[in-house]
N, C-alpha and C. Protein backbone atom coordinates (compact mmCIF):
# COMPACT_ATOMS: atom_id res chain seq x y z
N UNK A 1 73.23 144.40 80.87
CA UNK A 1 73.81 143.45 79.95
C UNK A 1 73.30 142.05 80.28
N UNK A 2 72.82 141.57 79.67
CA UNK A 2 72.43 139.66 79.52
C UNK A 2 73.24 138.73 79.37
N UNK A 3 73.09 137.84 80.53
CA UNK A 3 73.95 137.06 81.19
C UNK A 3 74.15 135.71 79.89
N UNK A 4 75.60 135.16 78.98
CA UNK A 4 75.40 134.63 78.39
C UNK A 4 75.21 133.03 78.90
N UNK A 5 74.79 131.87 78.36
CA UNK A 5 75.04 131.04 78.84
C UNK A 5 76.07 129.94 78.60
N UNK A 6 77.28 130.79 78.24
CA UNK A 6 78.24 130.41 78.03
C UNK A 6 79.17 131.48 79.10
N UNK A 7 78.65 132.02 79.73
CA UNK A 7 79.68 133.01 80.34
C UNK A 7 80.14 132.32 81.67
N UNK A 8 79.42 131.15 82.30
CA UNK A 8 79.73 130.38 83.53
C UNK A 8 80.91 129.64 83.03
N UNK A 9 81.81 129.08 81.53
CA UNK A 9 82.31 128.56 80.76
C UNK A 9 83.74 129.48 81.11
N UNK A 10 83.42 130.95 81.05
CA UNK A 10 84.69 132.09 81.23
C UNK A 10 85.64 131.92 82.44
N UNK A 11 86.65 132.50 82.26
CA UNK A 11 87.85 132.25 83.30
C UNK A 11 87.48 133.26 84.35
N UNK A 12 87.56 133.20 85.73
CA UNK A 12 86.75 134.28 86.90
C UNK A 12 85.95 133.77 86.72
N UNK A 13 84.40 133.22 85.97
CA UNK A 13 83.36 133.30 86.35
C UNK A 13 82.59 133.12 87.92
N UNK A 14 83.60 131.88 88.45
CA UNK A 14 83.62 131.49 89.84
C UNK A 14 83.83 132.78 91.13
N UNK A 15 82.99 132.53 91.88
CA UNK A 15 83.20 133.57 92.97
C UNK A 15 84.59 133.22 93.70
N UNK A 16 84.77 131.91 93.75
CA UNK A 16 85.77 130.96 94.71
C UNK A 16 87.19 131.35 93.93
N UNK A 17 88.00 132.48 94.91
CA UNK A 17 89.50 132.28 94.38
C UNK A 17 90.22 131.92 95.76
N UNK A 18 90.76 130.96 95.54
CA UNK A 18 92.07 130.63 96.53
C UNK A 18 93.27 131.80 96.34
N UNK A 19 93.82 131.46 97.56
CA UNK A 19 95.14 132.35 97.86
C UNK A 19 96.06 132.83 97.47
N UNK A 20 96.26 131.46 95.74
CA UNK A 20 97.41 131.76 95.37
C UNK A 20 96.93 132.59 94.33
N UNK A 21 98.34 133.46 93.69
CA UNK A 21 98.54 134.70 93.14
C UNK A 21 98.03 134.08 91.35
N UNK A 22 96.93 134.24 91.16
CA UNK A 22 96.67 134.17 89.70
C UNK A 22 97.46 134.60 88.61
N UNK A 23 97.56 133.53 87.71
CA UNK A 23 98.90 133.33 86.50
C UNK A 23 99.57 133.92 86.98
N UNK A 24 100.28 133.46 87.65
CA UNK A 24 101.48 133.98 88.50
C UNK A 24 103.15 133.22 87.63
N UNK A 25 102.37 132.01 87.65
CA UNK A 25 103.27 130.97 87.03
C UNK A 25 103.60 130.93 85.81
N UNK A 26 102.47 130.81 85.17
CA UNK A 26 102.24 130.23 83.54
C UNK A 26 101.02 131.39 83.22
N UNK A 27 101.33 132.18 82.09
CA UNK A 27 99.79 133.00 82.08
C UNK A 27 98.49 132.47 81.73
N UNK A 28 98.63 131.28 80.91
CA UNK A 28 97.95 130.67 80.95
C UNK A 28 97.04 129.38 81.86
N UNK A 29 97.58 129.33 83.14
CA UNK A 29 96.94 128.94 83.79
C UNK A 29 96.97 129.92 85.51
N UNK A 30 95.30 129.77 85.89
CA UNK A 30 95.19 130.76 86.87
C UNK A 30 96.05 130.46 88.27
N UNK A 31 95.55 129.39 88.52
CA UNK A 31 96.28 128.57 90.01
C UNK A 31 97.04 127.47 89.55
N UNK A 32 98.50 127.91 89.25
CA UNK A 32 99.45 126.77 88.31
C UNK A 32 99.88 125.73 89.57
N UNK A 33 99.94 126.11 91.27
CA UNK A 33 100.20 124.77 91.88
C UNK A 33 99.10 124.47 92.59
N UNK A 34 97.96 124.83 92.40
CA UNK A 34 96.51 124.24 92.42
C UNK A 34 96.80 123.49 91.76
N UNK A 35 96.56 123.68 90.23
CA UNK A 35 96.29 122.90 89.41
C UNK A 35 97.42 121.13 89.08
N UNK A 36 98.34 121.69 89.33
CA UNK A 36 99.78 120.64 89.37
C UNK A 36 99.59 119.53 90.35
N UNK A 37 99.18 120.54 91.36
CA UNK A 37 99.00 118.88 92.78
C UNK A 37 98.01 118.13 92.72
N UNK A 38 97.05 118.51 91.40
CA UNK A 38 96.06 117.56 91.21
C UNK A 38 96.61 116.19 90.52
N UNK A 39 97.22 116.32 89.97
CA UNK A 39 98.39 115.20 89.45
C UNK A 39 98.22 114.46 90.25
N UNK A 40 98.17 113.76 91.20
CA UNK A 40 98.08 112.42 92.12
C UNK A 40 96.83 112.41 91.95
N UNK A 41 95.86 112.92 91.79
CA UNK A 41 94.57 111.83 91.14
C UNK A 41 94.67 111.54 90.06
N UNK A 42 95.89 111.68 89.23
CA UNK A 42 95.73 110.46 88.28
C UNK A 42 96.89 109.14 88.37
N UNK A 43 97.61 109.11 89.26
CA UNK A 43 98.11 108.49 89.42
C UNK A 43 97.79 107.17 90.60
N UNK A 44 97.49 107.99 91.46
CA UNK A 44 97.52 107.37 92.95
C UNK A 44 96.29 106.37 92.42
N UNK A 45 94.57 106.86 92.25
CA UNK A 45 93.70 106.10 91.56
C UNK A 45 93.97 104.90 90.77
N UNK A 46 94.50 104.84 89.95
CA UNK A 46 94.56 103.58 88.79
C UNK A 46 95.74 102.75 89.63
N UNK A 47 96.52 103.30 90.18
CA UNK A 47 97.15 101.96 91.32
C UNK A 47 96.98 101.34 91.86
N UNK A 48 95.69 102.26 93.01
CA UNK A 48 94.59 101.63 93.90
C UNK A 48 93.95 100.64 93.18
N UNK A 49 93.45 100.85 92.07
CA UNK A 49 92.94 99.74 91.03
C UNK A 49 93.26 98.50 90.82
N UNK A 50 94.77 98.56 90.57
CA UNK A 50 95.65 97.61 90.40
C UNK A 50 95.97 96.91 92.03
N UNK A 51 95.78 97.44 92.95
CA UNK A 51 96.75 97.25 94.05
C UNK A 51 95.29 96.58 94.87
N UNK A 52 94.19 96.97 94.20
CA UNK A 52 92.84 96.06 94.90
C UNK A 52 91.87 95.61 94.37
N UNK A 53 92.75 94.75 93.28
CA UNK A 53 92.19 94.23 92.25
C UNK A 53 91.49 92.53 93.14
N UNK A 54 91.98 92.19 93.98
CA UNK A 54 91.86 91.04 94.51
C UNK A 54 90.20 91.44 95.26
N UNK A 55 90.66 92.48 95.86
CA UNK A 55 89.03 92.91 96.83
C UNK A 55 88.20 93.24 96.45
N UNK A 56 88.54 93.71 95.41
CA UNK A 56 86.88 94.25 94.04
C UNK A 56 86.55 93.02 93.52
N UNK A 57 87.30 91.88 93.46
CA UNK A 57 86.91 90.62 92.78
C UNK A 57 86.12 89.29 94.23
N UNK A 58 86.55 89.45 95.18
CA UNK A 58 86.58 88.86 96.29
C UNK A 58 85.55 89.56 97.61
N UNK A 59 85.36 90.43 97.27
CA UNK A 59 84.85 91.47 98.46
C UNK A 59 84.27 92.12 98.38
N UNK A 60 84.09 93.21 97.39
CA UNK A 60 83.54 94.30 97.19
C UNK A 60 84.08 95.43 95.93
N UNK A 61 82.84 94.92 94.65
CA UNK A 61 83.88 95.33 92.99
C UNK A 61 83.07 96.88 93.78
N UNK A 62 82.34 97.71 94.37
CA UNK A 62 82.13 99.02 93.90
C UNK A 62 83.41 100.02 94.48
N UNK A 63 84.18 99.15 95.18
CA UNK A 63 85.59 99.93 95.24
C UNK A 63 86.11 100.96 94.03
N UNK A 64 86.10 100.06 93.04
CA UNK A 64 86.52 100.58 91.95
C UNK A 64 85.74 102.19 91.45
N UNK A 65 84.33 102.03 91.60
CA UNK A 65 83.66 103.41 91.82
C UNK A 65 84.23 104.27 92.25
N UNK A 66 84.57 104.22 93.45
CA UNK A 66 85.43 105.50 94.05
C UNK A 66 86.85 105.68 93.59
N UNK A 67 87.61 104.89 92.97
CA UNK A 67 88.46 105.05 92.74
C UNK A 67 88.64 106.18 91.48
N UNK A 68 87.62 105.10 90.59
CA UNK A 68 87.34 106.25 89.32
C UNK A 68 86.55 107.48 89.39
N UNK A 69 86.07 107.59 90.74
CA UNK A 69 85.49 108.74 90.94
C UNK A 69 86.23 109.97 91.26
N UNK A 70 87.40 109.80 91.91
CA UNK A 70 88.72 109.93 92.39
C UNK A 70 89.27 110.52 91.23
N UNK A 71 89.39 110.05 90.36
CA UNK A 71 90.05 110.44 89.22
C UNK A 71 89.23 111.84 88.25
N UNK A 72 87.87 111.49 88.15
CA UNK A 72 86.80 112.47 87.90
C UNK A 72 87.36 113.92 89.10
N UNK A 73 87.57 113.38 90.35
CA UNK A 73 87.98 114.94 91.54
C UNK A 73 89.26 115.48 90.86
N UNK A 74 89.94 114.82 90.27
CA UNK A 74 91.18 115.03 90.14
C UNK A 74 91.12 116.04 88.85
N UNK A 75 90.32 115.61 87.67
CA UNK A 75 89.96 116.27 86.61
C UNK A 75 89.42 117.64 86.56
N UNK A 76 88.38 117.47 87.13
CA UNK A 76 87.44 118.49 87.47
C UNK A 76 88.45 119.88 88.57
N UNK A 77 89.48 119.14 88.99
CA UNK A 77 89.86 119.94 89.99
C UNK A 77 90.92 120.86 89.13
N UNK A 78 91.49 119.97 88.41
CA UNK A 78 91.97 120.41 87.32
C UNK A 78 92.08 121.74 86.83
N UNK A 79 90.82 121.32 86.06
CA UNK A 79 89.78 122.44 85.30
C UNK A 79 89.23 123.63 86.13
N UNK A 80 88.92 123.58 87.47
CA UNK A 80 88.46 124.62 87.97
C UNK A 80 89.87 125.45 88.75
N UNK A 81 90.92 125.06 89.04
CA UNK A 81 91.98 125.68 89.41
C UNK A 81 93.16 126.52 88.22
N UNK A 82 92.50 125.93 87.02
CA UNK A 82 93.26 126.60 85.60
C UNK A 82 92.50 127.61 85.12
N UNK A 83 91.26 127.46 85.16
CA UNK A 83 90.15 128.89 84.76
C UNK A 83 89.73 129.30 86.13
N UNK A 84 89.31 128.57 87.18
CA UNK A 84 88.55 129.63 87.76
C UNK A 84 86.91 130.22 87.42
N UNK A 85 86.51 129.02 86.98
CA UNK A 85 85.38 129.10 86.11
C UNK A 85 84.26 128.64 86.80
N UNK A 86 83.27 128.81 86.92
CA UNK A 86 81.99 128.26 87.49
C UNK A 86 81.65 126.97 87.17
N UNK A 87 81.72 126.72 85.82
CA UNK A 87 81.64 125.46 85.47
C UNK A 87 82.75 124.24 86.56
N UNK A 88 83.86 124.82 86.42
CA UNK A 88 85.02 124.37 86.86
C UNK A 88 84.65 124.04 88.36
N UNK A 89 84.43 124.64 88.68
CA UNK A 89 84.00 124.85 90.58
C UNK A 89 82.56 123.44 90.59
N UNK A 90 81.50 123.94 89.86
CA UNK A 90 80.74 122.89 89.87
C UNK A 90 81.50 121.20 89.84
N UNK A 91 82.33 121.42 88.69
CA UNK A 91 82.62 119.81 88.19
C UNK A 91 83.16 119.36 89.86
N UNK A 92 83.93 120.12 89.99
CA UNK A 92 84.83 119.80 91.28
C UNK A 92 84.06 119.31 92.48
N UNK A 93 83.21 120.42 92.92
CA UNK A 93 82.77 120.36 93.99
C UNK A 93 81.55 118.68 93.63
N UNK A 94 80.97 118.82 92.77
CA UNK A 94 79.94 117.56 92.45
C UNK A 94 80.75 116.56 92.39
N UNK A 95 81.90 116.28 91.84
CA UNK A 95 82.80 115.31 91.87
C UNK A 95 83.07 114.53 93.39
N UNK A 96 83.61 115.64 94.54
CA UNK A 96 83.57 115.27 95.54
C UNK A 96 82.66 114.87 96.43
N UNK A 97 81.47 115.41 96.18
CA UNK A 97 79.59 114.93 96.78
C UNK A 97 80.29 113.60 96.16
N UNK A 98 79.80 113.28 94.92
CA UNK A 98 79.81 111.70 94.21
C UNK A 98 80.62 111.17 94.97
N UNK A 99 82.08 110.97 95.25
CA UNK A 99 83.12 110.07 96.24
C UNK A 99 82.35 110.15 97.55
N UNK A 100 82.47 111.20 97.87
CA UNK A 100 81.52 111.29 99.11
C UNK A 100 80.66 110.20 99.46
N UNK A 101 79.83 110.35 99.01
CA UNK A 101 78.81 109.55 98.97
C UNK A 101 78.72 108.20 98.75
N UNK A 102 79.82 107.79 97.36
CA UNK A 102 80.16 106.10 96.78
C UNK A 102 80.80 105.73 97.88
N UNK A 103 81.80 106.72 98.40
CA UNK A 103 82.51 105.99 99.57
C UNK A 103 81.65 104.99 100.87
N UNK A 104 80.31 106.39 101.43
CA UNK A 104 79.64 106.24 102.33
C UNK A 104 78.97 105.15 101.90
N UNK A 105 78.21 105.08 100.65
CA UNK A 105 77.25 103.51 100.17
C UNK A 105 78.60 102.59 100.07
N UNK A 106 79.69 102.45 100.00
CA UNK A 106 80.61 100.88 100.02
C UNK A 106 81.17 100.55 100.87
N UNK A 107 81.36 102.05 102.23
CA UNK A 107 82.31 101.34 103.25
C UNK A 107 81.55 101.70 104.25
N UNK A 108 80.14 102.36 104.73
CA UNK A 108 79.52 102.59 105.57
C UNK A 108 79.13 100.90 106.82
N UNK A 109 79.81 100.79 107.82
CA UNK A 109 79.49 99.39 108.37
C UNK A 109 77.97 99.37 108.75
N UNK A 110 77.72 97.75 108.88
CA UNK A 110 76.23 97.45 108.59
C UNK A 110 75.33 97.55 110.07
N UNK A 111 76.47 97.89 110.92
CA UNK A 111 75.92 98.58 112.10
C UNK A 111 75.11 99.37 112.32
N UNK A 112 75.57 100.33 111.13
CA UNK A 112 75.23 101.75 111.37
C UNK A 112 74.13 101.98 110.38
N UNK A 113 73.46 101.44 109.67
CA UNK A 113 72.52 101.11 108.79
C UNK A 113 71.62 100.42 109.39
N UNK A 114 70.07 101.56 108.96
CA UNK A 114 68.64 101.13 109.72
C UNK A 114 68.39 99.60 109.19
N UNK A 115 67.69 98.96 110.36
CA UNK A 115 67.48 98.08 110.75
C UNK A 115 66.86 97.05 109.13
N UNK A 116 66.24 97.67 108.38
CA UNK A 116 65.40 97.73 107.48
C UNK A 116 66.51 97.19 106.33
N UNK A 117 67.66 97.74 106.47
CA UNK A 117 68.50 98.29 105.35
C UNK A 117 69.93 97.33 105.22
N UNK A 118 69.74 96.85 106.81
CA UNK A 118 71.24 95.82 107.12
C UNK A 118 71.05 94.79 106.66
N UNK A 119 70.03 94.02 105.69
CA UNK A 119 70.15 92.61 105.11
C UNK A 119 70.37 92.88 103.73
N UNK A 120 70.21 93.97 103.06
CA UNK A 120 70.67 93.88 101.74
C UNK A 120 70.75 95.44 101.41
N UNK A 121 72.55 95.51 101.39
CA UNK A 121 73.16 96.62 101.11
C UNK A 121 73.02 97.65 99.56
N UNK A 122 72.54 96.85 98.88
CA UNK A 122 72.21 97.39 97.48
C UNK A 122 70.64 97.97 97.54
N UNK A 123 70.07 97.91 98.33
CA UNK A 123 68.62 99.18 98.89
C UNK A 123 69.55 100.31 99.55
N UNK A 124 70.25 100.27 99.93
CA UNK A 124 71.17 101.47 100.93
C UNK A 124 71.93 101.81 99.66
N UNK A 125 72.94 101.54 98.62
CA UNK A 125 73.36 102.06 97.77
C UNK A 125 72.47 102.46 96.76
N UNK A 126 71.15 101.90 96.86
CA UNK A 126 70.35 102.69 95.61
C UNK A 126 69.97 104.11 96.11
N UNK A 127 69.50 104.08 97.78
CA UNK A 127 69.09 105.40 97.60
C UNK A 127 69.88 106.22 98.33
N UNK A 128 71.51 105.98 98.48
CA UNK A 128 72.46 106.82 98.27
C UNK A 128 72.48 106.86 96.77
N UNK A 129 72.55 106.48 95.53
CA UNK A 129 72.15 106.63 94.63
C UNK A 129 71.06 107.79 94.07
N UNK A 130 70.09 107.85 94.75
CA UNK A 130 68.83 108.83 94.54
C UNK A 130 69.59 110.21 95.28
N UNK A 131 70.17 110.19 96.52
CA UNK A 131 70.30 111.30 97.11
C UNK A 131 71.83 112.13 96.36
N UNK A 132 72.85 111.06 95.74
CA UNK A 132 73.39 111.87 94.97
C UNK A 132 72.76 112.51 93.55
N UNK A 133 71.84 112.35 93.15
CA UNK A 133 71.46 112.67 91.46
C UNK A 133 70.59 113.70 92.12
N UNK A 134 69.57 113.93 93.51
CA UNK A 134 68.72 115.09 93.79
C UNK A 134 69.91 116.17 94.35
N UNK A 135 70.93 115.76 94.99
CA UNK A 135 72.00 117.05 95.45
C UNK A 135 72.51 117.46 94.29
N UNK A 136 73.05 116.75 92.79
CA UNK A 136 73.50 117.20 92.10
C UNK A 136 72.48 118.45 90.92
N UNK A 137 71.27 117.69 91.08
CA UNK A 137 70.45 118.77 90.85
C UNK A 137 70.19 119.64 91.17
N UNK A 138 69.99 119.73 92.54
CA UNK A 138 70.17 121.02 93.64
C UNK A 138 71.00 121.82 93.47
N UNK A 139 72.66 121.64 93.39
CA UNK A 139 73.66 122.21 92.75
C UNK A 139 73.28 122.91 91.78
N UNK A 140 73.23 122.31 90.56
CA UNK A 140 73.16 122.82 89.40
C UNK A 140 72.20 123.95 89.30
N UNK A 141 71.23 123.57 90.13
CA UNK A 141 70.09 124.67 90.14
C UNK A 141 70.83 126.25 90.81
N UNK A 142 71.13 125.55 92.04
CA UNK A 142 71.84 126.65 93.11
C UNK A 142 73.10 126.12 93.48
N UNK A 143 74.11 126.59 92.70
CA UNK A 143 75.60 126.64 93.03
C UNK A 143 76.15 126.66 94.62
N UNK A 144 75.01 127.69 95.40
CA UNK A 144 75.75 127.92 96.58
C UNK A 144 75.32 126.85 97.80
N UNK A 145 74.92 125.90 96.96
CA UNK A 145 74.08 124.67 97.97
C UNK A 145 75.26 124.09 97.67
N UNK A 146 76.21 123.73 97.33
CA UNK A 146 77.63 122.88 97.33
C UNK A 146 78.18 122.60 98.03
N UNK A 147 78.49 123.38 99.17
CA UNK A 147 79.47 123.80 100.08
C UNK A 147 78.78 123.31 101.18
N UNK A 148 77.35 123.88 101.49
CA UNK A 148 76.29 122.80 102.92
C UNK A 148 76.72 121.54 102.53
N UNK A 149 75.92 121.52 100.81
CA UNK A 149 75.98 119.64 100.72
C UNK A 149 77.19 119.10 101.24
N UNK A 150 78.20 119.41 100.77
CA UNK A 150 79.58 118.74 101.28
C UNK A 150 79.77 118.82 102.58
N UNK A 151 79.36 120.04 103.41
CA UNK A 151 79.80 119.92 104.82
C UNK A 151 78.71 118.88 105.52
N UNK A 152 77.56 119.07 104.76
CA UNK A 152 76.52 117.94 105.64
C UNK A 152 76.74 116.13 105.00
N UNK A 153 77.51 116.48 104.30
CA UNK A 153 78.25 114.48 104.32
C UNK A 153 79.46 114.74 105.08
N UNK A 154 80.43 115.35 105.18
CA UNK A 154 81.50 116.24 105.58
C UNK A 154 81.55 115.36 107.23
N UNK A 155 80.67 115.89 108.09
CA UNK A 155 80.57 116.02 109.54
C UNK A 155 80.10 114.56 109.95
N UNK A 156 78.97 113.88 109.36
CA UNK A 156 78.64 112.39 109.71
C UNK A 156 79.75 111.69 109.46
N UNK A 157 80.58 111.92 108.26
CA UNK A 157 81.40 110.97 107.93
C UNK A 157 82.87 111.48 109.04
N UNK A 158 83.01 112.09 109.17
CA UNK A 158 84.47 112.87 110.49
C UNK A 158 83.93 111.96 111.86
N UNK A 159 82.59 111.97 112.36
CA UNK A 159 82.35 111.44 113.52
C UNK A 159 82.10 110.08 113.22
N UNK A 160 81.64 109.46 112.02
CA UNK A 160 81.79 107.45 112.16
C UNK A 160 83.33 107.38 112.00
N UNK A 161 84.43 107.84 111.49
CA UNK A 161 85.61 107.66 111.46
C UNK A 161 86.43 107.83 112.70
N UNK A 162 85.69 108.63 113.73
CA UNK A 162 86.36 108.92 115.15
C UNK A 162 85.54 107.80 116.08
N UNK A 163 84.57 107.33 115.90
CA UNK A 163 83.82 106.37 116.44
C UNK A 163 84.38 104.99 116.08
N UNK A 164 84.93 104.52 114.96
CA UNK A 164 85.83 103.65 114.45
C UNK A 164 86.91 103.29 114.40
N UNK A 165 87.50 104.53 114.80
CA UNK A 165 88.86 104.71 114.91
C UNK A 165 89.13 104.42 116.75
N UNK A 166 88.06 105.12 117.52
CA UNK A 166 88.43 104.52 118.74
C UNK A 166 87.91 103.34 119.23
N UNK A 167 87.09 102.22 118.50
CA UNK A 167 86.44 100.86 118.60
C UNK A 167 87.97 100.38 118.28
């Protein structure tokens, strides 16, 4: 049988099922408190907005990037915890690379940035820029590259936060 290309679109299509008991809740949705606790990305986000509106204006506007990117995890997470869908899993998982990453290009300190790169931070966000649009391609190509990508921003970013945290 021939694979449609609308069938990654279908509910299951995703290999990825979590623990909880499918339409268990609501039959219409697969993971009903998956999907529910995504609710604070739409809330918590647009506060942050409001609540650092002074530092995006004063300090640093690509804050706001992650915030709304935040909200994109929240969506996407949505969607892939109600179907269970491949598509769904993609949005999600690419959603979180993107924060990932906006985070690392806006709050990465200028310490820790090659020598080359510490006088002007917008060469370091462009080609964090380049390296999110080639992972997201990568993805798309091969689904099961998602899960490295994330663990390999995943682990640098766990050890500058323990390195920071004990400075």
């Amino acid at each position: 049988m021939e694979k449609s290309i609308w069938s990654d679109f279908l509910p299951h299509s995703s290999e990825v099922d979590w623990c909880e008991n499918n339409y268990a809740t609501i039959p219409i949705i697969a993971e009903f408190w998956n999907t529910v606790s995504n609710s604070i990305f739409f809330i918590i986000p647009p506060l942050l907005i409001y609540l650092f509106k002074q530092y995006s204006r004063q300090v640093c506007s690509s804050v706001n990037l992650v915030w709304v990117l935040l909200i994109f995890v929240g969506a996407g997470s949505v969607y892939f915890h109600s179907t269970l869908s491949l598509v769904g899993q993609l949005i999600d998982e690419i959603a979180i690379l993107w924060v990932c990453l906006a985070a690392l290009a806006t709050w990465l300190p200028s310490k820790y940035l090659p020598s080359i790169l510490r006088s002007d931070r917008r060469n370091f966000q462009a080609i964090i820029a380049g390296v999110a649009v080639v992972s997201t391609c990568l993805a798309l190509v091969k689904p099961e590259l998602n899960h490295g990508l994330l663990f390999m921003f995943g682990v640098p970013g766990t050890v500058l936060l323990v390195l920071e945290l004990r400075r």
